[in-house]
Structures are given as C-alpha cells and as structure tokens.
N, C-alpha and C. Protein backbone atom coordinates (compact mmCIF):
# COMPACT_ATOMS: atom_id res chain seq x y z
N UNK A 1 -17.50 -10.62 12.50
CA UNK A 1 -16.51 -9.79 11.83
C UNK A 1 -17.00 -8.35 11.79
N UNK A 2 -16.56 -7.39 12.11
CA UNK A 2 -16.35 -5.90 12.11
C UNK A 2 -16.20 -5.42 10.59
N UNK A 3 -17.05 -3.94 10.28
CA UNK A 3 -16.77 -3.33 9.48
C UNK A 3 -15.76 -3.26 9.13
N UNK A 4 -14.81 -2.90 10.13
CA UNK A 4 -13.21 -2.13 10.25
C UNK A 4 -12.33 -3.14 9.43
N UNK A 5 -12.39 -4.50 9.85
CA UNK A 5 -11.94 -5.48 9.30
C UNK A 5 -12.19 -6.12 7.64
N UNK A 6 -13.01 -5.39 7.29
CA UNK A 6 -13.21 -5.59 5.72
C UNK A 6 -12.66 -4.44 5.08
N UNK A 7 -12.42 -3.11 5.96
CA UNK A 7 -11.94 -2.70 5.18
C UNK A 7 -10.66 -2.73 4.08
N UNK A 8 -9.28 -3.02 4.80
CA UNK A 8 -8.26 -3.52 3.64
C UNK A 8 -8.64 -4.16 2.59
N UNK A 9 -9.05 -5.01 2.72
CA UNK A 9 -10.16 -6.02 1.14
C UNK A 9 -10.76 -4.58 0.46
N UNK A 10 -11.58 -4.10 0.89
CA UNK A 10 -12.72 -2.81 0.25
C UNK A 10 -11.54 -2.06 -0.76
N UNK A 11 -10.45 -1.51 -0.14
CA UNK A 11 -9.20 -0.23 -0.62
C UNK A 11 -8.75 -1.23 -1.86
N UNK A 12 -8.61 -2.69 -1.16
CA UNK A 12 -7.32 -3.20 -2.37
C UNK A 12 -8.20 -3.59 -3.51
N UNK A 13 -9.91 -4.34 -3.55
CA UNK A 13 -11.09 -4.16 -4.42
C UNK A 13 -10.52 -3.24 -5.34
N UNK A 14 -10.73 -1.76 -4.85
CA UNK A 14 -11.28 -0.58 -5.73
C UNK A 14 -9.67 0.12 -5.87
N UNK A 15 -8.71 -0.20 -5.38
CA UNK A 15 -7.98 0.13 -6.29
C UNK A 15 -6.96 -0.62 -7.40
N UNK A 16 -7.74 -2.05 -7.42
CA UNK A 16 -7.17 -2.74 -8.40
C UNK A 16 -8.49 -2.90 -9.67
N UNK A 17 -9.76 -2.52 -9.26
CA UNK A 17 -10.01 -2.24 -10.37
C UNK A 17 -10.81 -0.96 -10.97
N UNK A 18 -10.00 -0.14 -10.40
CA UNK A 18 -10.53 1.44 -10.63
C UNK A 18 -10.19 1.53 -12.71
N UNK A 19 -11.03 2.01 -12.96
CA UNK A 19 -11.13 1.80 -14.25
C UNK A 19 -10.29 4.06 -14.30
N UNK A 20 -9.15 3.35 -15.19
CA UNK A 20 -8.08 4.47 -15.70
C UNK A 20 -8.80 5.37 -16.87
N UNK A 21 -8.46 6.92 -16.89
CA UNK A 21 -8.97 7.35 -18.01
C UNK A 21 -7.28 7.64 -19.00
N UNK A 22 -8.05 7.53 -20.10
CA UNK A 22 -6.79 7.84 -21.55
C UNK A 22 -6.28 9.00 -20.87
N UNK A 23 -4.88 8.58 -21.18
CA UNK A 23 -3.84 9.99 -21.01
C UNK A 23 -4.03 10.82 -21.85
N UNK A 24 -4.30 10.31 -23.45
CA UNK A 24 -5.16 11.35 -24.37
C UNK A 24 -6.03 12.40 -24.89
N UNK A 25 -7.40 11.12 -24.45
CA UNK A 25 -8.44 12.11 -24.65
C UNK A 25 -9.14 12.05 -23.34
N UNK A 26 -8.97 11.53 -21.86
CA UNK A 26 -9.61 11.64 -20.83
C UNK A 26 -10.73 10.56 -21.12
N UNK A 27 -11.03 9.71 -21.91
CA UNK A 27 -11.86 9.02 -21.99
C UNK A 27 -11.68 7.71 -20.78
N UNK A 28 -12.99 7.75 -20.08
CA UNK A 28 -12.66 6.21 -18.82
C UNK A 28 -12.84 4.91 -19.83
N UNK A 29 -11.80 4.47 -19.26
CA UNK A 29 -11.88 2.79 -19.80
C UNK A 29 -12.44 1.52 -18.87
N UNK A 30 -12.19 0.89 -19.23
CA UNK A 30 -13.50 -0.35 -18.80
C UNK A 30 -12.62 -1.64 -18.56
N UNK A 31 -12.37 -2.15 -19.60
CA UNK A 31 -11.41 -3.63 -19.76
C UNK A 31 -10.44 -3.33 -20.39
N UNK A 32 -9.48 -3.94 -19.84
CA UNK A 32 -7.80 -3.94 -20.34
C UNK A 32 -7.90 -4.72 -21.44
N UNK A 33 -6.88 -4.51 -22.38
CA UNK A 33 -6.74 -5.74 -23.81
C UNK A 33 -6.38 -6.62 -23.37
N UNK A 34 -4.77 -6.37 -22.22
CA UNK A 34 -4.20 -7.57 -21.60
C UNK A 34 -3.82 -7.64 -20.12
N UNK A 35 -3.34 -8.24 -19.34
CA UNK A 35 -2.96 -8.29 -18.35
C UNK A 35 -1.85 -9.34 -17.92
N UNK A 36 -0.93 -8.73 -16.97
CA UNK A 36 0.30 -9.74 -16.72
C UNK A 36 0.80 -9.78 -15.32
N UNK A 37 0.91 -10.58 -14.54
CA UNK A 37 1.66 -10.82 -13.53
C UNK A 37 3.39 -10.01 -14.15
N UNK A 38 3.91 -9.17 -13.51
CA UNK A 38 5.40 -8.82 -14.15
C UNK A 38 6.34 -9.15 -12.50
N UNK A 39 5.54 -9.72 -11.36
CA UNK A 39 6.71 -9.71 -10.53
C UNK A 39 5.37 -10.71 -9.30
N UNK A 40 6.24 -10.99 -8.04
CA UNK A 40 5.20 -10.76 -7.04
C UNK A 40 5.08 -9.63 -6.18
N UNK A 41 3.53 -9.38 -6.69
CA UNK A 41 2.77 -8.36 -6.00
C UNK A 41 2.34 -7.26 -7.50
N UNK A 42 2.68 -7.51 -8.30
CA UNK A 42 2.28 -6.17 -9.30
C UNK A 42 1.84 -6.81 -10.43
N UNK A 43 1.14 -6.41 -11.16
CA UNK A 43 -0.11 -6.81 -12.51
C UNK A 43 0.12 -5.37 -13.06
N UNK A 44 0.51 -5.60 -14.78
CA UNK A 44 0.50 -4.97 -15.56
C UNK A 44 -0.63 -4.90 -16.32
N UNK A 45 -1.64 -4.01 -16.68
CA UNK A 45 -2.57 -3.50 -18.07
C UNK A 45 -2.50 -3.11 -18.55
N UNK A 46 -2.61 -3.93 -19.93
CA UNK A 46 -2.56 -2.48 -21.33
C UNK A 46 -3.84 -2.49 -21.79
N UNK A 47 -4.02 -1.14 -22.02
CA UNK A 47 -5.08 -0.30 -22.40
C UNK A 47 -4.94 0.24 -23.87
N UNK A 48 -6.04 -0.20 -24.63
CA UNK A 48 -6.68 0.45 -25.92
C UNK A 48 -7.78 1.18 -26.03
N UNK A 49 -7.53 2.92 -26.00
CA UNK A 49 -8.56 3.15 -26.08
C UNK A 49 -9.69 3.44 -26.82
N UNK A 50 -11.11 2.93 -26.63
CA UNK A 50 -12.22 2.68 -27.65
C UNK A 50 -11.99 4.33 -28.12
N UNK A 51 -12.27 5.08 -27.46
CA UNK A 51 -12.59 6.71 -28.27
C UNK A 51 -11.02 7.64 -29.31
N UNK A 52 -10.34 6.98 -28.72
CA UNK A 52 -8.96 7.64 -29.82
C UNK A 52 -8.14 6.76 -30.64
N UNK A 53 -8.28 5.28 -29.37
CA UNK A 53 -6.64 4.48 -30.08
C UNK A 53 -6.02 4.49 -29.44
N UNK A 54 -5.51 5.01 -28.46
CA UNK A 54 -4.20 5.47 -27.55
C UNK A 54 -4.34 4.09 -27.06
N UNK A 55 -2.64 3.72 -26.88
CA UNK A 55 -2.52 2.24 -26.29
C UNK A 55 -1.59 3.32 -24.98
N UNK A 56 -1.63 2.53 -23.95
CA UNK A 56 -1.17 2.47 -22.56
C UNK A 56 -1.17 1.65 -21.26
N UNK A 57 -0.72 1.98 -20.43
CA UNK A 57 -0.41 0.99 -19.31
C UNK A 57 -0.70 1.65 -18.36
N UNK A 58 -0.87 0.62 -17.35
CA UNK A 58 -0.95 0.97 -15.80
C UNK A 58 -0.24 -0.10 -14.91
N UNK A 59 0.30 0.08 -13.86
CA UNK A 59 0.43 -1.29 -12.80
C UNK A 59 0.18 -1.28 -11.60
N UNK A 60 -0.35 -2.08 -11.18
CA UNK A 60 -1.33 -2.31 -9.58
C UNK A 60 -0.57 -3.20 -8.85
N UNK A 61 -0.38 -2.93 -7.89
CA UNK A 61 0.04 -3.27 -6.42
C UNK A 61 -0.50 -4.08 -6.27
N UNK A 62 -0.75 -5.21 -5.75
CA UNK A 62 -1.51 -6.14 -4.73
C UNK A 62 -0.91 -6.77 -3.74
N UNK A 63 -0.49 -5.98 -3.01
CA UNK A 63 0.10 -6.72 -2.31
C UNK A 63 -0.49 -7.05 -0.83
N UNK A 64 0.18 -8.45 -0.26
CA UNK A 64 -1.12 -9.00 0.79
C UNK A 64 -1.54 -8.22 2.02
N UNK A 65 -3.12 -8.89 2.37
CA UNK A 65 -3.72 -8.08 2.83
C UNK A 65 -3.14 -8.84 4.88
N UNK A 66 -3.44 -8.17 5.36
CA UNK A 66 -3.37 -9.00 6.87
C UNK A 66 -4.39 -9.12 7.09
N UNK A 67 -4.58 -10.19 7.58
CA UNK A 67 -5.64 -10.82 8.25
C UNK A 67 -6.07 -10.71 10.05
C-alpha cells in the first residue's frame, strides 16, 4: 500500500476530530458533552465550554472514503 492511498483516511481522521475552539472565548476544546448521528454521513457535537460555559455545536461530514 502507497502513502498516497492512506491519505483520504489521514484528511477524514483529522477532520473529524479536530478539536473546535469556543466561539466565545477562543478557548480549544477537547471532548464533546454529546454526540449524534442526525442523518447518513453527518455527526452532531455539543460543546461545553470548560473556560466560560458557552454551550455549542459543530457537524462533521463523514462521508465514505473510496477504496
């Protein structure tokens, strides 16, 4: 197997769990409170953040990789 070929896996890795900062105070977060399947292909997180409080969301794509 080729570098080249891991890459799609590597992109969809790091951008499903790129850790979001507060819309607030810019603080990076770590772990979501919750998480949800809302369709196929997309995962909802809500976010509490430790340094203000601010609750928020994000939603991630996953959608499949080719092989």
């Amino acid at each position: 197997m080729s570098h080249l070929n891991a890459a799609p896996a590597v992109f969809a890795f790091a951008r499903y769990f790129a850790r979001p900062l507060c819309p607030s105070c810019n603080h990076e977060q770590f772990v979501p409170e919750r998480s949800a399947f809302i369709d196929d292909g997309r995962i909802r997180h809500g976010w509490l953040c430790e340094s203000c409080g601010h609750c928020f969301c994000t939603t991630v794509e996953i959608g499949r990789l080719s092989s």
